[in-house]
Protein backbone atom coordinates (compact mmCIF):
# COMPACT_ATOMS: atom_id res chain seq x y z
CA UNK A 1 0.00 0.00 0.00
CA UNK A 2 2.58 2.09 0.41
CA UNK A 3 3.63 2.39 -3.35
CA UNK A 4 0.16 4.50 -3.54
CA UNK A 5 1.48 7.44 -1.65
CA UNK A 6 -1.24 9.19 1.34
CA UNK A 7 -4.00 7.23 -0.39
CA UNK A 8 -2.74 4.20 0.38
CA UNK A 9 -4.07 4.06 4.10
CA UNK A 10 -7.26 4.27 2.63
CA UNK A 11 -6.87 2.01 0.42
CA UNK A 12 -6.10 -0.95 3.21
CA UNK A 13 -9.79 -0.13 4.67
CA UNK A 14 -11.64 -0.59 1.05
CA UNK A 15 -9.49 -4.36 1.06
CA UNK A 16 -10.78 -5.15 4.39
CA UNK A 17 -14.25 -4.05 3.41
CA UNK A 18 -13.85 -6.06 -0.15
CA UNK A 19 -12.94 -9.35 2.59
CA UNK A 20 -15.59 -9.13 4.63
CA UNK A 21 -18.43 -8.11 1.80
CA UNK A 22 -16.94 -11.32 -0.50
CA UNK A 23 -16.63 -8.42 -3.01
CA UNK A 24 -14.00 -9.09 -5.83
CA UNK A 25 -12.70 -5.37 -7.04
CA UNK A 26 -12.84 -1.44 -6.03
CA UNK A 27 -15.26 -0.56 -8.28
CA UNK A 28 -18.63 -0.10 -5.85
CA UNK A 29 -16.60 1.95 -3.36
CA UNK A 30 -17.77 5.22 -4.67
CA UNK A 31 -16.09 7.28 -2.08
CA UNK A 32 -12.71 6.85 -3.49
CA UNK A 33 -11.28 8.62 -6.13
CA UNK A 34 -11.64 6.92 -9.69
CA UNK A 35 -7.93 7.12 -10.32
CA UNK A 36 -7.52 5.57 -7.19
CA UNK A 37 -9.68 2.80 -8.18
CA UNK A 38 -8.56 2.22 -11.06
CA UNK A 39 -4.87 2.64 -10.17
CA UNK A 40 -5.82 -0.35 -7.42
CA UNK A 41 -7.63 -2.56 -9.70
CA UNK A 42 -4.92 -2.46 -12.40
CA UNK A 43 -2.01 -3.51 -9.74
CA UNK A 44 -3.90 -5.69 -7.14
CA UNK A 45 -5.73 -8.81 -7.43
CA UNK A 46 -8.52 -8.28 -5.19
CA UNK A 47 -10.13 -12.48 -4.94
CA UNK A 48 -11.28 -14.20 -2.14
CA UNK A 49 -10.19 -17.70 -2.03
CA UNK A 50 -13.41 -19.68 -2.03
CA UNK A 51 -14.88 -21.37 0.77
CA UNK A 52 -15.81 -24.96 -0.77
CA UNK A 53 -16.55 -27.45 2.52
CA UNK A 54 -16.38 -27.32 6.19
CA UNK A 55 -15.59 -30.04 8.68
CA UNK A 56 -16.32 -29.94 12.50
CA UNK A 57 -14.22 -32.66 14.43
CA UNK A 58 -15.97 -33.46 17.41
CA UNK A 59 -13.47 -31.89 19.05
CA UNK A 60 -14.43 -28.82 18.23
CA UNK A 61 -11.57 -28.72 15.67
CA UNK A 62 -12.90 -26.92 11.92
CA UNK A 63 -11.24 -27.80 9.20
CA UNK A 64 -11.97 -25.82 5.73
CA UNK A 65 -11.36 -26.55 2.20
CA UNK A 66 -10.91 -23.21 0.08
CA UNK A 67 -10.78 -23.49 -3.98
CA UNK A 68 -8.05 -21.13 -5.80
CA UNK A 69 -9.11 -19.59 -8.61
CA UNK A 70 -7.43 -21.87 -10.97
CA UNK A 71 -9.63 -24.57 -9.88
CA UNK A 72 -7.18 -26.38 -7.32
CA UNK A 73 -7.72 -26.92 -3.54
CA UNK A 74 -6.08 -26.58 -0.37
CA UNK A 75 -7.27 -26.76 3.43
CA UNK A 76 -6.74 -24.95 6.59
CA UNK A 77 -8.01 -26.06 9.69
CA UNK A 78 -8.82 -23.79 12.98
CA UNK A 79 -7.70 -25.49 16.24
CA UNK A 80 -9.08 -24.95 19.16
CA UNK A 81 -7.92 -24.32 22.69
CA UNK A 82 -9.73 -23.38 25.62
CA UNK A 83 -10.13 -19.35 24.39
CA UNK A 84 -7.31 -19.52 22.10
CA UNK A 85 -7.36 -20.40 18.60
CA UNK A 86 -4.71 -21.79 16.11
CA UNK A 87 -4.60 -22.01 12.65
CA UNK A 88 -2.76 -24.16 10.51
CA UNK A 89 -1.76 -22.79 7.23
CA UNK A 90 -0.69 -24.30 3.99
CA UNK A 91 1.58 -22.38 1.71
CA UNK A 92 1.73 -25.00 -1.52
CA UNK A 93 -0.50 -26.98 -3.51
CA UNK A 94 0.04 -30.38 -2.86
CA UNK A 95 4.30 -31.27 -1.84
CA UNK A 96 6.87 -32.31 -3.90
CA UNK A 97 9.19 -33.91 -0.87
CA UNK A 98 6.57 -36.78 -0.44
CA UNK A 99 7.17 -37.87 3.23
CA UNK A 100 6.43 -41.52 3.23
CA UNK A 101 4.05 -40.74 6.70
CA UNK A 102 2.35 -37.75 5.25
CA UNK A 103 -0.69 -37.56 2.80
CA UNK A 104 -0.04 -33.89 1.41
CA UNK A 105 2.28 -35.24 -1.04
CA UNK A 106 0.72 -38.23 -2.02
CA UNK A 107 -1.23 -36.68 -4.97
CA UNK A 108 2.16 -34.73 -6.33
CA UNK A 109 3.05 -31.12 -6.41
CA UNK A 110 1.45 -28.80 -8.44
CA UNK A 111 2.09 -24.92 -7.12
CA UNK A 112 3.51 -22.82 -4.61
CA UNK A 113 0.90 -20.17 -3.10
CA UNK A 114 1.14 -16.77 -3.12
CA UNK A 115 1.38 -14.86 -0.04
CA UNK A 116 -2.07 -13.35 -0.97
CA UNK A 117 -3.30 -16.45 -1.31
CA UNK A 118 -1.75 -17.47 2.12
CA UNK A 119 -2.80 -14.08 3.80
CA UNK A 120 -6.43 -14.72 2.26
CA UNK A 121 -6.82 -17.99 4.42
CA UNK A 122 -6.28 -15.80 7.97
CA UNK A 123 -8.49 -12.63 6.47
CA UNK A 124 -11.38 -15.09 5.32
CA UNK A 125 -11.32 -17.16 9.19
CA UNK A 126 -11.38 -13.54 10.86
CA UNK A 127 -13.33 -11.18 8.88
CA UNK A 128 -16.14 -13.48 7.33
CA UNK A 129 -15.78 -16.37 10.22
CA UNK A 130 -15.15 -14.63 13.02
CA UNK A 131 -12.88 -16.98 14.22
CA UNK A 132 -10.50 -15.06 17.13
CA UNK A 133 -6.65 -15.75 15.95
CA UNK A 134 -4.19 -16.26 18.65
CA UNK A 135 -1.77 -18.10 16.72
CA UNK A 136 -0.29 -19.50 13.40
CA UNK A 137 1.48 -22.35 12.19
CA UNK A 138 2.85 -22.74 8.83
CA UNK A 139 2.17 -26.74 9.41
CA UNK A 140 -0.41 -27.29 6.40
CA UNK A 141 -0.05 -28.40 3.21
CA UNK A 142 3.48 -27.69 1.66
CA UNK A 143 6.86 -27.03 2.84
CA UNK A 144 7.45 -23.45 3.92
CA UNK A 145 10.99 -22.68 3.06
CA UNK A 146 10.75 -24.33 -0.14
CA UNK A 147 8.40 -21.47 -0.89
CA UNK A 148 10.18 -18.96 1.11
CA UNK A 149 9.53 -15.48 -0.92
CA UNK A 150 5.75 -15.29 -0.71
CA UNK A 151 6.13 -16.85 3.15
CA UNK A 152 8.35 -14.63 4.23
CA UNK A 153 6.03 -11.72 2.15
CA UNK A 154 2.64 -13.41 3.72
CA UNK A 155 4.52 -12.88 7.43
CA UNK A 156 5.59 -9.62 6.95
CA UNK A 157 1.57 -8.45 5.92
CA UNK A 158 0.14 -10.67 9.12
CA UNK A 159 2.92 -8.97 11.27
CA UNK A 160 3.07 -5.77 10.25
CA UNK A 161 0.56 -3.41 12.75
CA UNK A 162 -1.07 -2.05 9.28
CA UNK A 163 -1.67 -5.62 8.17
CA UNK A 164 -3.06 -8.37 10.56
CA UNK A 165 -0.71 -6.61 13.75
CA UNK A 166 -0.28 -10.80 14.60
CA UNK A 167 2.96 -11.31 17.11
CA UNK A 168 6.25 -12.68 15.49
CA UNK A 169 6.09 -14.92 18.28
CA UNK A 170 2.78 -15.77 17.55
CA UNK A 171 3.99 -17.32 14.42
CA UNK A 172 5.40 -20.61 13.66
CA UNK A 173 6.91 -21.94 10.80
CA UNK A 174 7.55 -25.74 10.21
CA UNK A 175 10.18 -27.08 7.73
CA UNK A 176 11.21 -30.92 7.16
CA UNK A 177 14.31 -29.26 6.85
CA UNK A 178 15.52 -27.37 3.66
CA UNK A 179 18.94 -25.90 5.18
CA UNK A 180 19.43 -22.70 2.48
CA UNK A 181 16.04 -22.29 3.75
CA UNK A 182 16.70 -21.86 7.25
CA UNK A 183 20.02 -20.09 6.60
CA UNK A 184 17.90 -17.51 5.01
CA UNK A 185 15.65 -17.32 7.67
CA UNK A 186 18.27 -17.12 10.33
CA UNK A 187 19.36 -13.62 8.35
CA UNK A 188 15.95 -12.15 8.49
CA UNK A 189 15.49 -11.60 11.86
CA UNK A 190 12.22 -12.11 12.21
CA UNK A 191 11.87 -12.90 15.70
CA UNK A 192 9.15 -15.52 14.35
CA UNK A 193 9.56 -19.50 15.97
CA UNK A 194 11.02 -22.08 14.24
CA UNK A 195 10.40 -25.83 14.20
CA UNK A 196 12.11 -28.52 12.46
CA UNK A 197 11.00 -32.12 11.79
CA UNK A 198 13.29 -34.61 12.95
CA UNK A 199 11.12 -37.91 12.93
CA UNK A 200 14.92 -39.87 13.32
CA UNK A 201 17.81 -39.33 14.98
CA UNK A 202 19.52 -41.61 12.18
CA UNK A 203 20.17 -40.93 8.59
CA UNK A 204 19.34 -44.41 7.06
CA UNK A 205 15.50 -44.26 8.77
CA UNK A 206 15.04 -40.69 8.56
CA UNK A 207 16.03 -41.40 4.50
CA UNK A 208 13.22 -43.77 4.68
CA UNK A 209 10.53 -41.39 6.11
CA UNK A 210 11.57 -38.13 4.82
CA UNK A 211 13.83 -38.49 1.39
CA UNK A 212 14.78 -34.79 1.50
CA UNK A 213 17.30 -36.33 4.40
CA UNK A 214 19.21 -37.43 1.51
CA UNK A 215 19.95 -33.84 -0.10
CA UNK A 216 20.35 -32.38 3.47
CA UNK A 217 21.42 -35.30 5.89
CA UNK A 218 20.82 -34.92 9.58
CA UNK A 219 24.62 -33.65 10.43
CA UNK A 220 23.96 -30.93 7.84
CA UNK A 221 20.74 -29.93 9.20
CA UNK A 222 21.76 -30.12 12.70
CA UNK A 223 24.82 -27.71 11.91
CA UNK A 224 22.27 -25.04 10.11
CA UNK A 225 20.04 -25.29 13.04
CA UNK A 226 22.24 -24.62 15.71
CA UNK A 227 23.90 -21.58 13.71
CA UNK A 228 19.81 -20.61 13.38
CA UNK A 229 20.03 -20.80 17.02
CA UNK A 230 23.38 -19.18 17.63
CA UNK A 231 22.07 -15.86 15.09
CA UNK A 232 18.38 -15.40 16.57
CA UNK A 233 18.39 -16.09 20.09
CA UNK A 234 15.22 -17.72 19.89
CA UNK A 235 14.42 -21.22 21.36
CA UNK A 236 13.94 -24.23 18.54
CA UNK A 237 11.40 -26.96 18.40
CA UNK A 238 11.88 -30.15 17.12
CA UNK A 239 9.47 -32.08 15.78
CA UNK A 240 8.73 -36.06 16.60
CA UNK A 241 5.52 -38.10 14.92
CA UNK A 242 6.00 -41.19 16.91
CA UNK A 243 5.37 -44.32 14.50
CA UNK A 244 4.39 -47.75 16.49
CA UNK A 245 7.10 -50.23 15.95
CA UNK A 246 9.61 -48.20 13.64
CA UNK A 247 10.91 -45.14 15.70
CA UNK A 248 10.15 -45.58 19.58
CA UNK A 249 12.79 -47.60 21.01
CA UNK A 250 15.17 -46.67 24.08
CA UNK A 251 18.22 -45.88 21.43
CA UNK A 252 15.87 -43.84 18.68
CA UNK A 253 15.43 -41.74 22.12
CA UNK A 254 19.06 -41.35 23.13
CA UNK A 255 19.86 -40.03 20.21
CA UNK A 256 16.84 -37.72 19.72
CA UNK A 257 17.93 -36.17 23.03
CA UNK A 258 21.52 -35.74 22.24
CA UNK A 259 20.20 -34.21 19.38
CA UNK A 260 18.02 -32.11 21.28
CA UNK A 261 20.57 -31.17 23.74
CA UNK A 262 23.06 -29.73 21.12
CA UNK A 263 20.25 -27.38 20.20
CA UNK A 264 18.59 -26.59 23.12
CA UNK A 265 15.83 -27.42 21.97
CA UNK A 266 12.41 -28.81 23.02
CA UNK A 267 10.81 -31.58 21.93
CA UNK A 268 7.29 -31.84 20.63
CA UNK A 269 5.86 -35.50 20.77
CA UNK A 270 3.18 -36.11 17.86
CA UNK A 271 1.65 -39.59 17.31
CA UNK A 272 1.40 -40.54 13.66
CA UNK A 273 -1.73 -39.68 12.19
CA UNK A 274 -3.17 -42.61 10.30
CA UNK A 275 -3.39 -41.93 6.11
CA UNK A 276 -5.20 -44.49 4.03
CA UNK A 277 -3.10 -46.92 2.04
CA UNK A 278 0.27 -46.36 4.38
CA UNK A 279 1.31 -49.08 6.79
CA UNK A 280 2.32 -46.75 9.70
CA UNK A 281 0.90 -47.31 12.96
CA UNK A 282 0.01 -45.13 15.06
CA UNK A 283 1.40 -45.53 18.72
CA UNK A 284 -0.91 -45.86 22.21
CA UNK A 285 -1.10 -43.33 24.66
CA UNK A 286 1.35 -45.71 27.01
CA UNK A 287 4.03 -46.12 24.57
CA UNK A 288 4.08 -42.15 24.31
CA UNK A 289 4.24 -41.93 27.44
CA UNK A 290 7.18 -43.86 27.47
CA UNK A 291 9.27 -42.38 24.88
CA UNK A 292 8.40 -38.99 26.90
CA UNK A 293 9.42 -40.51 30.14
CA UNK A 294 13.12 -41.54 27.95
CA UNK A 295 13.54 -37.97 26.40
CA UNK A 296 13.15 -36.46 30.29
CA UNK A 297 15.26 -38.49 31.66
CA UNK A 298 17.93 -37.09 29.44
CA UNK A 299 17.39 -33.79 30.69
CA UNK A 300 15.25 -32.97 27.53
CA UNK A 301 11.72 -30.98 27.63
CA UNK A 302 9.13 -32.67 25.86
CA UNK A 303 5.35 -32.19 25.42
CA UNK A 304 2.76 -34.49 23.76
CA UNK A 305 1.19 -32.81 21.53
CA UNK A 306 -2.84 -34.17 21.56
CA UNK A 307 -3.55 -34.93 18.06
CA UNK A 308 -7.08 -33.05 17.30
CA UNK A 309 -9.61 -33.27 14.33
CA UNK A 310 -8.83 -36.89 13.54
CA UNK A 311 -11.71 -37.53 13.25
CA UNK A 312 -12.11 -35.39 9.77
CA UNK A 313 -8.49 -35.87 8.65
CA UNK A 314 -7.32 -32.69 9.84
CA UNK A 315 -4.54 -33.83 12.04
CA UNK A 316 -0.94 -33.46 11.47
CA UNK A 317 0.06 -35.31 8.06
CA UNK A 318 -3.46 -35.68 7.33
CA UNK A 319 -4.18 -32.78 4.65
CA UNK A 320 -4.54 -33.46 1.16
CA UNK A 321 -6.70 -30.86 -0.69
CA UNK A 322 -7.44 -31.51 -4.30
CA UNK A 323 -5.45 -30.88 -7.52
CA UNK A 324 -6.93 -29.75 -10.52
């Protein structure tokens, strides 16, 4: 908005009106200037992603299919906590790194969002839901740093007090673990939080979940996240989904926590969401316990994160959208 000069203040109120009227251009908001409509309409794309379904988990998580206006899909889903509300974003259509637990990239890659188009999933859940945002999580479909421009842009708008006014450390972004990505994002400084899936302490089975370990291994990725750490000052999280029978044992802990001791970092205990067609299994709440119970005993703080809207296929791993 800026680029317009004084008008572009007043510009920002006509695009919140156009979000919460489901209006798709300037041209019915007759108390602006016509150059200043038509300057908008000829550089903007004013266009609400469109809500297509709704799905209420019974516990009490929504989650919400939106159609882009090329005709593919993508979902978002609204989490709920006592008064505070999370949403999960997705900043790709489909994923091209294809983690063998995950659904998102089971149907292929086809695009990389736009931060509009990422931006336009928090406006829609505020302005035309009312849902109350405490929080964001760049968890959804995609890989965040693999589309890092139009993240980084989309965080800058929800940030910035004349955009959303959202807390850096409100914000979360999730990466399986592109390193240039998180180099880049080390040099930002956005004060935003960062967590990294590990899934593995150990190349050869991490390989077998997550194939991107082979372009970054783990000593790579460890290395970029503790210079991550070193730069920002702020406290990493690293990701666990807990598989039944493939990475839970006593020695897949030890070196998850020496892991998570070099970095300082917290753990965050997910059990594997079951995805049709994959032969994961997903783990019982004693033999979470017990991995827990490992990882603290080695001086490492973990939480369990309770997996919510299973029940729709909004859980972690679960999302798929649609592709054209």
């Amino acid at each position: 908005m800026r680029a317009l000069g004084e008008e572009g203040y007043r510009a920002r109120q006509i695009f919140q009106g156009i979000y919460k009227q489901g209006q798709s251009d300037c041209s019915q908001f007759t108390n602006l200037p016509l150059r200043l409509r038509e300057k908008l309409n000829h550089r903007f794309v004013i266009k609400l992603l469109e809500r297509q379904e709704e799905y209420l988990s019974a516990d009490g998580t929504i989650k919400y299919v939106f159609k882009l206006s090329d005709g593919n899909y993508i979902e978002t889903v609204v989490i709920p906590s006592g008064v505070r509300q999370t949403v999960c974003l997705s900043t790709q259509v489909g994923c091209k790194f294809r983690c063998a637990f995950c659904a998102s990239g089971l149907k292929g890659f086809k695009r990389n969002l736009s931060a509009g188009e990422i931006v336009s999933q928090v406006l829609i859940l505020k302005h035309q839901l009312n849902h109350q945002i405490n929080n964001l999580v760049f968890m959804g479909m995609g890989e965040p740093l693999d589309n890092l421009h139009e993240v980084i842009k989309a965080i800058r708008i929800l940030n910035d007090k004349q955009g959303m006014d959202i807390g850096a450390r409100r914000i979360t972004v999730s990466t399986a673990g592109i390193v240039p990505g998180i180099k880049k994002l080390k040099d930002l400084n956005l004060q935003i939080n960062l967590s990294i899936s590990i899934h593995s302490p150990f190349d050869r089975q991490r390989t077998e979940l997550m194939p991107i370990n082979q372009k970054y291994p783990l000593a790579e990725l460890v290395a970029a996240a503790e210079d991550y750490l070193k730069g920002s000052g702020r406290q990493l999280t690293l990701e666990y989904i807990l598989i039944k029978n493939f990475n839970d044992r006593l020695y897949e802990a030890e070196g998850l926590a020496a892991i998570a001791r070099r970095l300082k970092a917290k753990v965050n205990l997910i059990a594997y969401s079951p995805v049709s067609n994959l032969p994961y299994v997903r783990p019982g709440q004693e033999e979470m316990q017990r991995f827990q119970k490992w990882l603290e005993e080695r001086k490492v703080r973990t939480t369990v994160r309770k997996s919510k809207g299973l029940d729709i296929a909004a859980a972690c791993g679960q999302l798929t959208g649609r592709l054209k």
